[in-house]
Protein backbone atom coordinates (compact mmCIF):
# COMPACT_ATOMS: atom_id res chain seq x y z
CA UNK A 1 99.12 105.16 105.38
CA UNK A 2 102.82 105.48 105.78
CA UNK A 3 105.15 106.53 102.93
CA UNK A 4 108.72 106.72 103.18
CA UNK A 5 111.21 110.18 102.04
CA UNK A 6 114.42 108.74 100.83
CA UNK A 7 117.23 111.93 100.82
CA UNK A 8 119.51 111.17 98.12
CA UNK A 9 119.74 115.00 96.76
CA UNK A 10 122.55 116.31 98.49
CA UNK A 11 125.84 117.45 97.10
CA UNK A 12 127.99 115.14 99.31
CA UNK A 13 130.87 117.98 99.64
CA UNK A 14 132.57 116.67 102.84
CA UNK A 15 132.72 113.21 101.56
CA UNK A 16 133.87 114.21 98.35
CA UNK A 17 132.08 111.69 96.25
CA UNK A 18 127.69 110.96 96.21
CA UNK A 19 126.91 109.45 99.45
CA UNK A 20 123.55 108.07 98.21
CA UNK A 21 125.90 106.12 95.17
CA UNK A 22 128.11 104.99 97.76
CA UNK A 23 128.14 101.71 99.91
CA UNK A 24 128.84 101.73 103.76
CA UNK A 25 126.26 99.42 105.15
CA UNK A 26 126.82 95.87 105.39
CA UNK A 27 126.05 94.99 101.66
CA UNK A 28 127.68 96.07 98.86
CA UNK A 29 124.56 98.17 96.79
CA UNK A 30 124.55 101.93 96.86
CA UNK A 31 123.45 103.37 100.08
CA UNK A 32 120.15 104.61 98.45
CA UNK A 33 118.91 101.53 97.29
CA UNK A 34 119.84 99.87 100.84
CA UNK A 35 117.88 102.64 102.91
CA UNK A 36 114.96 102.35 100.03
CA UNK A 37 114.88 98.49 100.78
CA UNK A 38 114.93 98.91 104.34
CA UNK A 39 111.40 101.03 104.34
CA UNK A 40 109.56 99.83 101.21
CA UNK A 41 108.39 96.07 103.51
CA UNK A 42 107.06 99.08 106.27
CA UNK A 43 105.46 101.88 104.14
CA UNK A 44 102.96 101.94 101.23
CA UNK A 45 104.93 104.15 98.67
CA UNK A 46 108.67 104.49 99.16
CA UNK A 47 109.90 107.82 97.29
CA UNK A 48 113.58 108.54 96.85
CA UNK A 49 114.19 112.41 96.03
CA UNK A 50 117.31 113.34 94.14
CA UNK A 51 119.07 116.09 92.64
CA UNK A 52 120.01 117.02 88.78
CA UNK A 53 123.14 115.27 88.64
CA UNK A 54 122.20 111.79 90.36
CA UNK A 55 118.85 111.69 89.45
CA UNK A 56 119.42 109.42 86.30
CA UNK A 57 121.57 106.97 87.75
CA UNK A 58 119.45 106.47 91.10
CA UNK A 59 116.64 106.19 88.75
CA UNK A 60 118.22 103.19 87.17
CA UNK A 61 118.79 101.53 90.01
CA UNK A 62 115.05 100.85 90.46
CA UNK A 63 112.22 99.20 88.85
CA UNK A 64 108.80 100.81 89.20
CA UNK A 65 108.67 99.35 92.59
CA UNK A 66 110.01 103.49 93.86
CA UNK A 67 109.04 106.45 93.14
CA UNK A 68 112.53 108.51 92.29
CA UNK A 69 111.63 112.10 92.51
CA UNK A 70 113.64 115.38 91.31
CA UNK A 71 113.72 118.90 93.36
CA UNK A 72 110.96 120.99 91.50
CA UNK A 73 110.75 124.60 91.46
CA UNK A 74 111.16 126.77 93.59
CA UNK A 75 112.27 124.57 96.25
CA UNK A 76 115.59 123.62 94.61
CA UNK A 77 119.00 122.65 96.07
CA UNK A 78 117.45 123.08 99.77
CA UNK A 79 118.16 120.19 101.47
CA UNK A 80 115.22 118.10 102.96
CA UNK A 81 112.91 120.57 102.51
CA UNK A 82 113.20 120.53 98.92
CA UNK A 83 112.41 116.81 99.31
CA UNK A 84 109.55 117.22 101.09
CA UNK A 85 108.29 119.59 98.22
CA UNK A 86 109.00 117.73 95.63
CA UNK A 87 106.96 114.90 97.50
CA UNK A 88 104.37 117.31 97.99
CA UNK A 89 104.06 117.89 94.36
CA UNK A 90 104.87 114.83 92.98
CA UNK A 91 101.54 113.35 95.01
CA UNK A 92 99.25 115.85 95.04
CA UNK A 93 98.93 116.01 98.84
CA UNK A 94 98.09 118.73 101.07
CA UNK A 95 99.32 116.24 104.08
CA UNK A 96 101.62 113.63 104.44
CA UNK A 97 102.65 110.65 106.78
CA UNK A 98 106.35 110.48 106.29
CA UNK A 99 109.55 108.04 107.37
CA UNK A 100 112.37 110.22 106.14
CA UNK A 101 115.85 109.21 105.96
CA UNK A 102 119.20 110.59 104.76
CA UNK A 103 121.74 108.10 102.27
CA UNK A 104 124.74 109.19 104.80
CA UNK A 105 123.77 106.54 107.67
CA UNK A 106 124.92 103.33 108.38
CA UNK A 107 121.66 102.47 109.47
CA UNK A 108 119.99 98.78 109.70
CA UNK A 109 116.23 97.70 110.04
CA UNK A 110 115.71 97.90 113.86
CA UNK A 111 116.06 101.58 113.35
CA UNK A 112 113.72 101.98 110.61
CA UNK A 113 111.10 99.52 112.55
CA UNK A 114 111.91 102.09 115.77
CA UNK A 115 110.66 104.93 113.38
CA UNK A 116 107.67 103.09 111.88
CA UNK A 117 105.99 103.34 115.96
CA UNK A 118 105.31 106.59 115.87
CA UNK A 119 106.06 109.90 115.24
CA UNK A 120 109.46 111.68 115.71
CA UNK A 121 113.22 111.65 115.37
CA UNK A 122 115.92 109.37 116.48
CA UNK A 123 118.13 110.72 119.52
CA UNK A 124 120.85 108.66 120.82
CA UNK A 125 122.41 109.89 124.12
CA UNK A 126 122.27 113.18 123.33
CA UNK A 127 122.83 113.23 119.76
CA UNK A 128 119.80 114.23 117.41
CA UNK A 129 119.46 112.52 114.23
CA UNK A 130 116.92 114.91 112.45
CA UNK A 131 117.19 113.63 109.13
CA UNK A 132 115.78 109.76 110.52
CA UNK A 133 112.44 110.67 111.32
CA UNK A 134 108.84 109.84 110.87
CA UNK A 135 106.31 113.19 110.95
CA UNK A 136 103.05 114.27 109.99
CA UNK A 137 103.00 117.06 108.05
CA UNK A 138 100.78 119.54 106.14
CA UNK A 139 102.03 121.31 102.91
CA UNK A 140 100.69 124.40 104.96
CA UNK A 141 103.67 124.21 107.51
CA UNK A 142 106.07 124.13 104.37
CA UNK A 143 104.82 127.11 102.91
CA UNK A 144 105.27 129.07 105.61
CA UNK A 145 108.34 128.25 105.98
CA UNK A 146 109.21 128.77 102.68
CA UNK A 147 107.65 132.24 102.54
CA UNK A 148 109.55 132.62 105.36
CA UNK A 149 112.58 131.45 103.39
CA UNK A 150 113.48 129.35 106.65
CA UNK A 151 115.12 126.00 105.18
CA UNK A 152 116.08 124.38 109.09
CA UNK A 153 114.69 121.25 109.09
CA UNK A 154 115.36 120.42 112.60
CA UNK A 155 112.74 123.86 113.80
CA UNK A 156 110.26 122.62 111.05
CA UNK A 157 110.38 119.41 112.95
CA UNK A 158 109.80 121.24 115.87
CA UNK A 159 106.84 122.36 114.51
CA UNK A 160 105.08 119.55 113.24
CA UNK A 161 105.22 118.09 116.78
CA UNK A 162 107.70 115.66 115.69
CA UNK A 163 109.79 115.16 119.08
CA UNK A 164 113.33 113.48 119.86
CA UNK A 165 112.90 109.90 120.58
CA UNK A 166 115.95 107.90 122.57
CA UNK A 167 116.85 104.92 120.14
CA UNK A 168 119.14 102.05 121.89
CA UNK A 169 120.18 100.41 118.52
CA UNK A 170 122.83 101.23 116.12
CA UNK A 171 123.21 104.10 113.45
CA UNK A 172 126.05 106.49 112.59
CA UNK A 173 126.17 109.85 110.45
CA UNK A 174 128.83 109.26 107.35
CA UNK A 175 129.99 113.08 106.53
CA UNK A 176 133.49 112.39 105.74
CA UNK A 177 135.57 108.91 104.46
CA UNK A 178 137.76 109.23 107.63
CA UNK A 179 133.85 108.52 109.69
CA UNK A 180 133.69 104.84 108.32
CA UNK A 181 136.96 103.89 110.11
């Protein structure tokens, strides 16, 4: 079954403030808790990893209804592949079935439906969105890459056979305030 990867552990440097506290979707609750309630009616777990310095606050923003996860050791402050470990040891799992997607979209639920199909990422045009994806994955392909100490998460999606997918429907990447106008 299905779980979904919540990224809400990024340092938001562009944007200046935490994307995953902020709001830019059409209702007025922090972007993580939007994106979490968008894949929790589609998946069986919903997990929402964070870093050191939102991980209390994101926490409080959910009952036990989501798992809120922290970047564990040694996979720390490395984007979504620190994620995806701390998922990895937060279940006990030596594979996973995974909807993954970033706090910095404005995203709605056609998109997260579109990902629920089947496996890859969301491409429209020709613009990849790698961090809106569904893959199967085996902790096996992330140590390699972390022996490797190769953190790009678009070739380990190349990897697990996770392909681009054309998407008609709406979503935009928030990096900086000036993107929301």
């Amino acid at each position: 079954m299905t779980d979904s990867l919540i990224l809400a552990g990024g340092k938001s440097t562009r944007f200046k403030s935490d994307k995953a506290l902020a709001h830019f979707n059409d209702v007025v609750i922090p972007n993580v808790k939007y994106t979490a309630d968008l894949t929790s009616p589609l998946v069986k777990n919903c997990f929402v990893s964070t870093n050191s310095n939102n991980h209390s606050t994101v926490k409080n923003l959910f009952n036990n209804q989501v798992n809120v996860i922290q970047d564990v050791a040694p996979l720390i402050d490395c984007g979504p592949m620190s994620a995806l470990w701390s998922y990895f040891k937060t279940t006990n799992k030596t594979s996973a079935d995974l909807i993954v997607v970033a706090t910095d979209y404005i995203i709605d639920k056609s998109a997260i439906e579109f990902l629920s199909l089947e496996t890859g990422y969301i491409k429209i045009k020709s613009v990849p969105y790698y961090t809106c994806c569904h893959l199967n994955i085996k902790i096996e392909l992330l140590k390699k890459y972390m022996t490797e100490q190769n953190y790009r998460w678009r070739s380990l999606l190349k990897d697990a056979n996770c392909p681009a997918r054309n998407f008609d429907g709406r979503l935009k990447n928030i990096n900086y305030l000036e993107d929301l106008k």
